[in-house]
Protein backbone atom coordinates (compact mmCIF):
# COMPACT_ATOMS: atom_id res chain seq x y z
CA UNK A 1 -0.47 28.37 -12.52
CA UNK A 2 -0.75 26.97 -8.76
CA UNK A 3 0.39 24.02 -8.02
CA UNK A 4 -2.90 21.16 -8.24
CA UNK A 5 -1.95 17.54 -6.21
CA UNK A 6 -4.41 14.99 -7.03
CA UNK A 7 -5.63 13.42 -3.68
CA UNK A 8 -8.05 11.36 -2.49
CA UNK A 9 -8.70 11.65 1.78
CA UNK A 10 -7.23 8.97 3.92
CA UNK A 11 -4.65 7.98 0.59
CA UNK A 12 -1.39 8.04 -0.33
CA UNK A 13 -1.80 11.72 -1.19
CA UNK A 14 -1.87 12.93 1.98
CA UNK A 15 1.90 12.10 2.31
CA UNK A 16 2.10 14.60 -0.54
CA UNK A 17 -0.17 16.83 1.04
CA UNK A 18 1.31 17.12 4.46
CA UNK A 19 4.74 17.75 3.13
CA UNK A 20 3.18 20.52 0.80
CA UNK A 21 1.59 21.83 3.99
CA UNK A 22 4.75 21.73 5.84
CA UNK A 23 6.69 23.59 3.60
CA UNK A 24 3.73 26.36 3.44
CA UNK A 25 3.62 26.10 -0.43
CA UNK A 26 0.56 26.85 -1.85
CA UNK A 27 -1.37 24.26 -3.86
CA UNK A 28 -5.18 23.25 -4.99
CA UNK A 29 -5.90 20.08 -4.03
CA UNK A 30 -8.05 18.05 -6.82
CA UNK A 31 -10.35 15.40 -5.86
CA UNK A 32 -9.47 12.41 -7.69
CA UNK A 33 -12.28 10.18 -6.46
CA UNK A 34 -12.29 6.69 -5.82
CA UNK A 35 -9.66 4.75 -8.42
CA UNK A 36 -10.62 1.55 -7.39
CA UNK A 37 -14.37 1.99 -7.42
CA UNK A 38 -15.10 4.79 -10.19
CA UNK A 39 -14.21 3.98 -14.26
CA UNK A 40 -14.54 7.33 -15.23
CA UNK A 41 -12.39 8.72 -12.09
CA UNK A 42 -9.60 6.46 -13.48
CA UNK A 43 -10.02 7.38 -16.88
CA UNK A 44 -9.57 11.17 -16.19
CA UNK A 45 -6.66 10.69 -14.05
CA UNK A 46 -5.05 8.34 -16.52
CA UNK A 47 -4.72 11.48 -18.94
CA UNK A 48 -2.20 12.77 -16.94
CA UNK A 49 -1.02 9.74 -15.21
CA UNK A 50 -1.03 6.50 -16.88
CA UNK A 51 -0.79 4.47 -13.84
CA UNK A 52 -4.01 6.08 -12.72
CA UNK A 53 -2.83 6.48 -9.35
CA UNK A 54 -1.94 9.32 -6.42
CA UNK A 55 -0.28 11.19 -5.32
CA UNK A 56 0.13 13.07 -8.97
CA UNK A 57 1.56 16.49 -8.51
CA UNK A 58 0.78 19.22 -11.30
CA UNK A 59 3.46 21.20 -10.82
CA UNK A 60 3.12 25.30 -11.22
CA UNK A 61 5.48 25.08 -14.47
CA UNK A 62 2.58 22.37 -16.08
CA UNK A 63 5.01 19.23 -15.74
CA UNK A 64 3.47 16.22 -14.00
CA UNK A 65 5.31 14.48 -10.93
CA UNK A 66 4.32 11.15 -9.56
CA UNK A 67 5.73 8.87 -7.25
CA UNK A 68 5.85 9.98 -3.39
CA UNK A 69 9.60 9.42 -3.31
CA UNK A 70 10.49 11.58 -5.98
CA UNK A 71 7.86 14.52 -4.96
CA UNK A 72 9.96 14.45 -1.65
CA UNK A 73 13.36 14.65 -3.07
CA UNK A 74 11.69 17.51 -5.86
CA UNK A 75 10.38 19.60 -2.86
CA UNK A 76 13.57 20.28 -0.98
CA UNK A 77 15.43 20.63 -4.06
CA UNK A 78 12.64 23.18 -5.24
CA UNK A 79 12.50 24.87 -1.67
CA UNK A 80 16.00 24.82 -0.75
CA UNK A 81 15.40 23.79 2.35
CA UNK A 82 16.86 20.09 4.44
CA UNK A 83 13.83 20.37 6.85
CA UNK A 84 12.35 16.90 5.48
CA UNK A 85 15.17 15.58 3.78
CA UNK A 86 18.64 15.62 5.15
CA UNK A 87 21.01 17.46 2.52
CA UNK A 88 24.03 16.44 0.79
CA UNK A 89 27.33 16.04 2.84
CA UNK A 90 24.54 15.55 6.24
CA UNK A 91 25.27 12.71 8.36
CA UNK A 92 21.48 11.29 7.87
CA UNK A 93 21.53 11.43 4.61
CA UNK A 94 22.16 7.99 3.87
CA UNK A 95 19.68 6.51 6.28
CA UNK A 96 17.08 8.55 5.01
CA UNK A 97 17.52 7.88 1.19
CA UNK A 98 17.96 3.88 2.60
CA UNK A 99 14.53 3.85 4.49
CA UNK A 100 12.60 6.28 1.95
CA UNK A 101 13.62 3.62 -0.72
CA UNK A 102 12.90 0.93 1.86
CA UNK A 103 9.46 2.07 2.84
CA UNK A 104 8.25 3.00 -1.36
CA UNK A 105 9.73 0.14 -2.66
CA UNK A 106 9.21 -2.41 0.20
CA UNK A 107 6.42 -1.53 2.41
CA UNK A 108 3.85 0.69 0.31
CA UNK A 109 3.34 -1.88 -2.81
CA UNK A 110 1.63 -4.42 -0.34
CA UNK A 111 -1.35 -1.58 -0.37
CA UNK A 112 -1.14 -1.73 -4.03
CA UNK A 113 -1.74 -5.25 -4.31
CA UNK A 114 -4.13 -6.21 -1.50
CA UNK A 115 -6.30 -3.05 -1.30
CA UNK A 116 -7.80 -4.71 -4.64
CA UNK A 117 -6.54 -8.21 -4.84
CA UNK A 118 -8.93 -8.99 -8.17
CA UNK A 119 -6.63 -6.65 -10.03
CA UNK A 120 -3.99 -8.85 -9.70
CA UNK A 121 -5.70 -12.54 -8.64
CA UNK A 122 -7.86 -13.66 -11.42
CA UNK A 123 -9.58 -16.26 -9.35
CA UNK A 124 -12.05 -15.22 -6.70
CA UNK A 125 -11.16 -18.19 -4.42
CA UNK A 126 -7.28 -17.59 -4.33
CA UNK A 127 -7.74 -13.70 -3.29
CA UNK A 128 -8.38 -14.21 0.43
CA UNK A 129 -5.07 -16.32 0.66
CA UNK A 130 -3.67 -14.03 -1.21
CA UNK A 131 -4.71 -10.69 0.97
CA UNK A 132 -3.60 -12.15 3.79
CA UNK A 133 0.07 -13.39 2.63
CA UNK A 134 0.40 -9.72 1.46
CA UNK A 135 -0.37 -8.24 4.98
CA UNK A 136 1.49 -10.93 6.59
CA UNK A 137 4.68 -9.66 4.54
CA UNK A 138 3.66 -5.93 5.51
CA UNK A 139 3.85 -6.71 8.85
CA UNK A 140 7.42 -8.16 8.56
CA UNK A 141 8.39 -5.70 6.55
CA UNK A 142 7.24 -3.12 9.27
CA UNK A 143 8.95 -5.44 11.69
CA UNK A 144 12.05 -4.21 10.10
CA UNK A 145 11.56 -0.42 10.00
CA UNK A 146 10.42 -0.29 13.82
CA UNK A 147 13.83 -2.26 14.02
CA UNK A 148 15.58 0.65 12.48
CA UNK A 149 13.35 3.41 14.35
CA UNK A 150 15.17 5.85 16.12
CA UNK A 151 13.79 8.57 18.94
CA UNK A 152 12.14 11.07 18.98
CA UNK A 153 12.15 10.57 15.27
CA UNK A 154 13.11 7.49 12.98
CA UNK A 155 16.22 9.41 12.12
CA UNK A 156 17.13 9.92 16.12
CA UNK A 157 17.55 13.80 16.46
CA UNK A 158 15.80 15.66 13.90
CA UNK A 159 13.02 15.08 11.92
CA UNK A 160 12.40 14.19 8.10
CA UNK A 161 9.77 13.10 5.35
CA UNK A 162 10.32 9.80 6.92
CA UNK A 163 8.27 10.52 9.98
CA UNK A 164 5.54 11.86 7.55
CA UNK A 165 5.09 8.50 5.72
CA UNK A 166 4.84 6.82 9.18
CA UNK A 167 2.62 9.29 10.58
CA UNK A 168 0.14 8.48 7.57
CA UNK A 169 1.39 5.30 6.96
CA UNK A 170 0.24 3.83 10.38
CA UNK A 171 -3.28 5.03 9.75
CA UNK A 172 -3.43 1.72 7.57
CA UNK A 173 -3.77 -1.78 7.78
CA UNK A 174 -2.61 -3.60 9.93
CA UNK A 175 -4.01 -0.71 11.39
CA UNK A 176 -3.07 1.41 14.64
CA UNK A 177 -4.18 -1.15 17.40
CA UNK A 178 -1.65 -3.48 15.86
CA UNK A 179 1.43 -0.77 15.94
CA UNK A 180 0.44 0.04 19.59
CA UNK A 181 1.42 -3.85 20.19
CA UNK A 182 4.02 -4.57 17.81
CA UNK A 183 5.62 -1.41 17.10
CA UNK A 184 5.76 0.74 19.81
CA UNK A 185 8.79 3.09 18.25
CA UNK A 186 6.51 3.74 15.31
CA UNK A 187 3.50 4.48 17.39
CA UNK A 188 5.65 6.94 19.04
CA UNK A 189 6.76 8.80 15.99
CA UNK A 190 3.17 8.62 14.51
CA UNK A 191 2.02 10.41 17.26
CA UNK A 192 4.86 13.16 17.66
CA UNK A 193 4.91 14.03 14.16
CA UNK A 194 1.16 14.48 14.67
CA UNK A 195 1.65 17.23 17.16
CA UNK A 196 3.01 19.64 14.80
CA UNK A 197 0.40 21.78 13.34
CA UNK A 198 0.85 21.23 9.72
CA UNK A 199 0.81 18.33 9.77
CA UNK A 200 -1.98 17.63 12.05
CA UNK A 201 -4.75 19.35 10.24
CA UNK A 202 -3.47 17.16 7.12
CA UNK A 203 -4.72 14.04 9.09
CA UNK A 204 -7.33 15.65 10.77
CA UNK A 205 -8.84 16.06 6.98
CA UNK A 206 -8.09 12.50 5.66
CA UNK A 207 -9.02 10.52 8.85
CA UNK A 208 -11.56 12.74 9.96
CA UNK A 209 -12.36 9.44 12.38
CA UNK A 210 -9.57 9.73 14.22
């Protein structure tokens, strides 16, 4: 069977998806629908991902993959190749696994909660407060990994799946106006890794707006 990703445009998925693209492997992309919005989206999702969420890989062999992180370790292990993550015994390779962690664990949960803050805030009148202390943390949080950036790419030389995740990443809140002032080394990255080709038609399809 072909590989199926479950996406949704302008989501998490297109992380997925661009790394997919890079690596020419060929894949269906399913339409999950809106999760947040649609019952019956979530429900069909949820029967082969509990959490209900994307990216979910299907991969050709039937077995379900989710979690960005581990997609991106499963891909160069399944292609052989270090051209998005550095390999064992490589110099980068303990940055990258660091700031991967960093950005999965740290950074991408603070979509998770505020995207829908009634999910996790029962009452209505504490969910402003509470989307906003959530993006302030993001934008400390991204405070740190501009810290960290290197050039051309966040891993100085040569680039990886970490310039992916900020090339999607700064698509979102606090949105790109904000990186332009605040994180200039991300900005810079965002833009270069959106030069390549493979990668550009991925955003080109999720933020058909920009």
């Amino acid at each position: 069977m072909t590989m199926q990703l479950y996406a949704n445009a302008g989501w998490g998925s297109a992380i997925v998806e661009a790394q997919l693209a890079w690596y020419g492997i060929k894949f269906e992309l399913v339409e999950s629908g809106d999760l947040f919005q649609d019952a019956a989206a979530r429900e069909k999702l949820a029967t082969i991902n509990p959490l209900a969420q994307i990216p979910t890989l299907v991969l050709d062999t039937g077995e379900i993959l989710t979690e960005s992180a581990a997609i991106t370790l499963h891909l160069a292990d399944m292609t052989g190749s270090d051209a998005l993550v550095p390999g064992p015994g490589n110099r980068e390779r303990m940055a990258f696994l660091r700031w991967l962690v960093f950005i999965v664990a740290n950074i991408y949960p603070t979509y998770t909660y505020a995207d829908d803050p009634s999910r996790f805030v029962a009452e209505e009148s504490a969910r402003k407060p509470f989307f906003k202390a959530v993006n302030a943390y993001a934008e400390r949080l991204y405070g740190q990994l501009e810290n960290a950036a290197g050039a051309p790419w966040f891993l100085g030389e040569r680039m990886s799946a970490l310039d992916i995740y900020i090339g999607v990443m700064t698509h979102w809140r606090p949105g790109k106006a904000w990186h332009e002032a605040n994180s200039p080394r991300l900005t810079a990255i965002a833009g270069t890794v959106g030069e390549k080709p493979a990668v550009r038609a991925v955003l080109d399809r999720n933020f058909p707006e920009d």
